[in-house]
N, C-alpha and C. Protein backbone atom coordinates (compact mmCIF):
# COMPACT_ATOMS: atom_id res chain seq x y z
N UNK A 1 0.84 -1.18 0.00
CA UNK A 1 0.00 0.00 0.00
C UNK A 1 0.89 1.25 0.00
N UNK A 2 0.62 2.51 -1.00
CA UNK A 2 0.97 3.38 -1.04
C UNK A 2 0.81 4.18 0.56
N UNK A 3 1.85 4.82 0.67
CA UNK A 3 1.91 5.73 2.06
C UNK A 3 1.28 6.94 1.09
N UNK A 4 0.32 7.83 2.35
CA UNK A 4 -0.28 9.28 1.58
C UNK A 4 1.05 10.19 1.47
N UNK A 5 1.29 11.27 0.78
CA UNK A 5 2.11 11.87 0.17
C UNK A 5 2.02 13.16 1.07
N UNK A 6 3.43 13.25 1.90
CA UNK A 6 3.58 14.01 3.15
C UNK A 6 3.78 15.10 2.45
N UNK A 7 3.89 16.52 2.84
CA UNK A 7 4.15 17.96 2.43
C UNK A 7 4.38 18.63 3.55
N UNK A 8 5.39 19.52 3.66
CA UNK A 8 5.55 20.28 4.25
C UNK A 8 6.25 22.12 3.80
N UNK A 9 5.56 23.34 4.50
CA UNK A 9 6.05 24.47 4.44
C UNK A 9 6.43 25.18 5.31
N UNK A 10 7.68 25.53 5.30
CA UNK A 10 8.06 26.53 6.40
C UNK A 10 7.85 27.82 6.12
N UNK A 11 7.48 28.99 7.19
CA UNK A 11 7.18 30.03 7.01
C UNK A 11 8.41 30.99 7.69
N UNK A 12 8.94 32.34 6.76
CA UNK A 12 9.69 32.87 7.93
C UNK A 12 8.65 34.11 8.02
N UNK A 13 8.80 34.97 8.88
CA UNK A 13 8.37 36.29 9.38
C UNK A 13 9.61 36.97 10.48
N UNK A 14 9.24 37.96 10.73
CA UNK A 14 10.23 38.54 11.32
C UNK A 14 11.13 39.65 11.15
N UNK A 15 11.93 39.57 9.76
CA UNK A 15 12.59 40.04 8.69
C UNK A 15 12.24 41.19 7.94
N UNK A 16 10.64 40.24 7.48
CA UNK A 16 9.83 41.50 6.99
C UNK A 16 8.99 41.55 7.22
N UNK A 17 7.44 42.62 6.58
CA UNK A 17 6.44 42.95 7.38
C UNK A 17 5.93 41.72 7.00
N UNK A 18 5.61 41.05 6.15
CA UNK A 18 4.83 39.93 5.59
C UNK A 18 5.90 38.54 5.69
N UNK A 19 4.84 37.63 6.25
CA UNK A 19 5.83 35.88 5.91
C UNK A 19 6.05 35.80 4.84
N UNK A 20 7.08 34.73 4.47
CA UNK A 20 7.22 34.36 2.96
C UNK A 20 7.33 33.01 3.19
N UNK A 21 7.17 32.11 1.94
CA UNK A 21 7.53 30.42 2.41
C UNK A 21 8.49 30.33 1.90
N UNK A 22 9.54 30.11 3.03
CA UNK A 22 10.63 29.75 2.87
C UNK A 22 11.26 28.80 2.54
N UNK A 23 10.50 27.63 2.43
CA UNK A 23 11.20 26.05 2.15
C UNK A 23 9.39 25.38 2.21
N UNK A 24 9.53 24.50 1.18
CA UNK A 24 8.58 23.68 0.80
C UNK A 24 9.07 22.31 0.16
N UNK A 25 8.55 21.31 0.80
CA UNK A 25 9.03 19.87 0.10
C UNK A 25 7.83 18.95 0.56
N UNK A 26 8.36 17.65 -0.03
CA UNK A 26 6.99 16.37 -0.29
C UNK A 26 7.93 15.19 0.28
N UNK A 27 7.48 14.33 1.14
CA UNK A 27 7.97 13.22 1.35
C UNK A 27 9.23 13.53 2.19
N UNK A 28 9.76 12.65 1.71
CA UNK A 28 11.64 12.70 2.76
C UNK A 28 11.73 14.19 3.29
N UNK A 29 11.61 15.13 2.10
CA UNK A 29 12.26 16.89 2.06
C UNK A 29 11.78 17.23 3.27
N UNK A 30 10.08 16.82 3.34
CA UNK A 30 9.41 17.33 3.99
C UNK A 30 9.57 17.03 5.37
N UNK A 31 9.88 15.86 5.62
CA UNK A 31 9.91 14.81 6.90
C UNK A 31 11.68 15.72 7.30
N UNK A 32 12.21 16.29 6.73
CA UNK A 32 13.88 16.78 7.15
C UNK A 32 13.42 18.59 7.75
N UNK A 33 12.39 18.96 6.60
CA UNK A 33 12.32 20.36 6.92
C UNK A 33 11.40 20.59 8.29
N UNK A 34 10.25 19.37 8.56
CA UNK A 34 9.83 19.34 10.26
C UNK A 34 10.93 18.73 11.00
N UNK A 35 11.62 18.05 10.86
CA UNK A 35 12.80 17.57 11.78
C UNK A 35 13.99 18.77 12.50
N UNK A 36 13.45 19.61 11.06
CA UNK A 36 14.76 20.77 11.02
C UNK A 36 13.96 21.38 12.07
N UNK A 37 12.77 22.14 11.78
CA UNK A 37 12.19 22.88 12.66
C UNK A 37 12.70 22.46 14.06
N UNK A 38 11.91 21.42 14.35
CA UNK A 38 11.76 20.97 15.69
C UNK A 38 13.02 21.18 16.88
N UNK A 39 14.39 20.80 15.74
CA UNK A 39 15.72 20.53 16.48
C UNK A 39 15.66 22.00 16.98
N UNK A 40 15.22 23.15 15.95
CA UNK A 40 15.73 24.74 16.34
C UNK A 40 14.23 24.97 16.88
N UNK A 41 13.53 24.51 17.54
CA UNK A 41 11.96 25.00 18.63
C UNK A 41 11.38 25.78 17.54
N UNK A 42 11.19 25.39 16.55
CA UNK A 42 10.24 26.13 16.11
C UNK A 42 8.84 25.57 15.64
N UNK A 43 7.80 26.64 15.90
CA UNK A 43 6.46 25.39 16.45
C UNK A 43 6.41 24.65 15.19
N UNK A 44 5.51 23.52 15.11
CA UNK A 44 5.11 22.92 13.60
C UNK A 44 3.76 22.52 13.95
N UNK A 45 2.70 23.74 13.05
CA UNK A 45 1.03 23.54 12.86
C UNK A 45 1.03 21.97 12.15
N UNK A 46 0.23 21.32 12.37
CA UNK A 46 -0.35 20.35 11.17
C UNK A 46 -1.67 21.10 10.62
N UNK A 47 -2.02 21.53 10.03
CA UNK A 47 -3.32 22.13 9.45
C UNK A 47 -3.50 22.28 8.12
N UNK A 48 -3.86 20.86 7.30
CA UNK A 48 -4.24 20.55 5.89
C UNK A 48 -4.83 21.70 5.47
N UNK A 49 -5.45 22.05 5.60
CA UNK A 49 -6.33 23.65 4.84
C UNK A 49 -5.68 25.20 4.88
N UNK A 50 -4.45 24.80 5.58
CA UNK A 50 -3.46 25.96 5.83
C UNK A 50 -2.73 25.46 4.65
N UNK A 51 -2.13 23.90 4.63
CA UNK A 51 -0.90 23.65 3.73
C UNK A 51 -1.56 23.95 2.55
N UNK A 52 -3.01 23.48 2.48
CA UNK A 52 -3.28 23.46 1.10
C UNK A 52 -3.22 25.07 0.53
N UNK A 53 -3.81 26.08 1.09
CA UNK A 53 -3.79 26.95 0.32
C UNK A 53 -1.91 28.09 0.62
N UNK A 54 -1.19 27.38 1.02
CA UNK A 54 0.22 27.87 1.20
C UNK A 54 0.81 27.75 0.29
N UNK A 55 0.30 26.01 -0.25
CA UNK A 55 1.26 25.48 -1.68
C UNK A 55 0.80 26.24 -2.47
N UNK A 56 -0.03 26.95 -2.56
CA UNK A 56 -0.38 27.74 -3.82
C UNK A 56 0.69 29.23 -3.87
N UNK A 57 1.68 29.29 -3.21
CA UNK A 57 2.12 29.94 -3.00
C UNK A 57 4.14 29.88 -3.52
N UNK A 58 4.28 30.54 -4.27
CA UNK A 58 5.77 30.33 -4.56
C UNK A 58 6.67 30.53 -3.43
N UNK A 59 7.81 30.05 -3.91
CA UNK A 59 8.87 29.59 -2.52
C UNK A 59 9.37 30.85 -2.93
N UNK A 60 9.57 31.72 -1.36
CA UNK A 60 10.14 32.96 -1.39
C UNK A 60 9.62 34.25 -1.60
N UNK A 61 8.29 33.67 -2.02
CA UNK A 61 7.06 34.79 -2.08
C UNK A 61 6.26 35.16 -0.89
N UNK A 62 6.19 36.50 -0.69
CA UNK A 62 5.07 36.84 0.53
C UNK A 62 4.17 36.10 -0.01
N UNK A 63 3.41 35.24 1.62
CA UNK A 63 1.78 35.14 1.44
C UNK A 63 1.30 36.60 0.82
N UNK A 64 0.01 36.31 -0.04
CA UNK A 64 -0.93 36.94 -0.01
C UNK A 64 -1.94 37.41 0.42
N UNK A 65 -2.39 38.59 0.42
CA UNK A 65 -3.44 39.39 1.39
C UNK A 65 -4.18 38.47 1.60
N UNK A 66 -4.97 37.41 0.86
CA UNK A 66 -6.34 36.90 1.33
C UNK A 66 -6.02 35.67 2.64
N UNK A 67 -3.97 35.30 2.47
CA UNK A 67 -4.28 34.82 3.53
C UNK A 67 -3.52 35.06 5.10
N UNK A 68 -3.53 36.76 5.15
CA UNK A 68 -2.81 36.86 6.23
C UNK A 68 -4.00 36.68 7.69
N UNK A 69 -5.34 36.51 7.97
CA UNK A 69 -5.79 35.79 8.17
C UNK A 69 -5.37 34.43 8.84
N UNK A 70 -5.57 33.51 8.07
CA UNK A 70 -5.20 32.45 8.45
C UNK A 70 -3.63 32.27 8.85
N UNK A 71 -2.61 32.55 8.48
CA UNK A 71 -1.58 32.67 9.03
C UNK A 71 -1.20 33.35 10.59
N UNK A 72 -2.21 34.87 10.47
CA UNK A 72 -1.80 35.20 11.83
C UNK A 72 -2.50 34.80 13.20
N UNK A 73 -3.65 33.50 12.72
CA UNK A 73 -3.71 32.54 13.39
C UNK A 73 -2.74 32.00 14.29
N UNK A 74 -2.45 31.35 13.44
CA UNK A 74 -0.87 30.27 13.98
C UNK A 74 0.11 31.39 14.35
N UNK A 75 0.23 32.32 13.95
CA UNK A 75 1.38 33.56 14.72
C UNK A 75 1.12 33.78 16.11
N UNK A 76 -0.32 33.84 16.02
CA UNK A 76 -0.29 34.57 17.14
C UNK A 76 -0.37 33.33 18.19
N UNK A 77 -0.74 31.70 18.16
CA UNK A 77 -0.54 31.26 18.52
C UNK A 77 1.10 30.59 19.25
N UNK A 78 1.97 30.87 18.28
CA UNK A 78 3.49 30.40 18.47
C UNK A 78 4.27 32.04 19.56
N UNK A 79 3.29 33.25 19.18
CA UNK A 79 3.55 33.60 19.91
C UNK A 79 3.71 33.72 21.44
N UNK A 80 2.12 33.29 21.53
CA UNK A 80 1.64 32.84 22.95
C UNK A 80 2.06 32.01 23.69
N UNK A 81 2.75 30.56 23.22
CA UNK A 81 3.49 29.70 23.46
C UNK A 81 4.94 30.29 24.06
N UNK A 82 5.40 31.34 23.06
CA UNK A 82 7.08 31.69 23.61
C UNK A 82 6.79 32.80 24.59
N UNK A 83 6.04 33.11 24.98
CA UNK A 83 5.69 33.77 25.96
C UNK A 83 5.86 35.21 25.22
N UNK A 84 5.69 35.47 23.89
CA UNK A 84 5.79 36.98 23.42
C UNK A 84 5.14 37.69 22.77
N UNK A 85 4.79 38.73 22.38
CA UNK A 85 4.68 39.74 21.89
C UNK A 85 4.69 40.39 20.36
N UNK A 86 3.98 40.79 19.45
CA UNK A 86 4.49 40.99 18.52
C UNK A 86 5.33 42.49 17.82
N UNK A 87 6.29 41.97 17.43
CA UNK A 87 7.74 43.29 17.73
C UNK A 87 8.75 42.45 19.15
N UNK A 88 8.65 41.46 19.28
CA UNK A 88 9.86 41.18 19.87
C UNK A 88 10.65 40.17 19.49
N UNK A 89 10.22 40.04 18.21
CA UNK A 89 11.56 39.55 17.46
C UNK A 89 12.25 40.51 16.77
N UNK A 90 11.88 41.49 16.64
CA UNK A 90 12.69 42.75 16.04
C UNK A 90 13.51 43.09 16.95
N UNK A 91 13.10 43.33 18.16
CA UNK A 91 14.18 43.82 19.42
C UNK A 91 15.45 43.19 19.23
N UNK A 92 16.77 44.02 19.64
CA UNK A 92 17.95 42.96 19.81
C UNK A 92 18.43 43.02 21.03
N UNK A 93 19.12 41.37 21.55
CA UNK A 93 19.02 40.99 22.50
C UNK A 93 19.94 41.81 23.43
């Protein structure tokens, strides 16, 4: 039996005013780029209806307006988790 066909996207923010997807892969890529996350704490959503409309999205391209929305979902969630704020990743340490 075929295994379902894993995907994964990383998002950066921070940098600039808007995320961009920074790394996108299928299978193995994908299974290295959550591995990657994880080793450096960075959260990892599972949310099929997020990935799906992300892949529509070129690598290195800001999301688009219709979905900052759903993204600053999960922001503001990973924020809440690190105990912060938004503008305190801009601060330097």
């Amino acid at each position: 039996m075929k295994r379902p066909l894993q995907e994964a996207i990383a998002l950066e923010y921070g940098a600039r005013k808007t995320p961009i997807v920074s790394a996108r892969g299928q299978d193995d890529l994908a299974q290295k780029i959550v591995e990657e996350a994880r080793k450096h704490g960075v959260y990892v959503a599972q949310d099929p209806q997020l990935l799906a409309l992300l892949s529509r999205v070129d690598l290195d391209a800001e999301i688009p307006p219709e979905m900052y929305t759903a993204v600053a979902v999960i922001l503001s969630w990973v924020y809440w988790l690190k105990g912060m704020r938004p503008g305190d990743e801009k601060k330097s340490g």
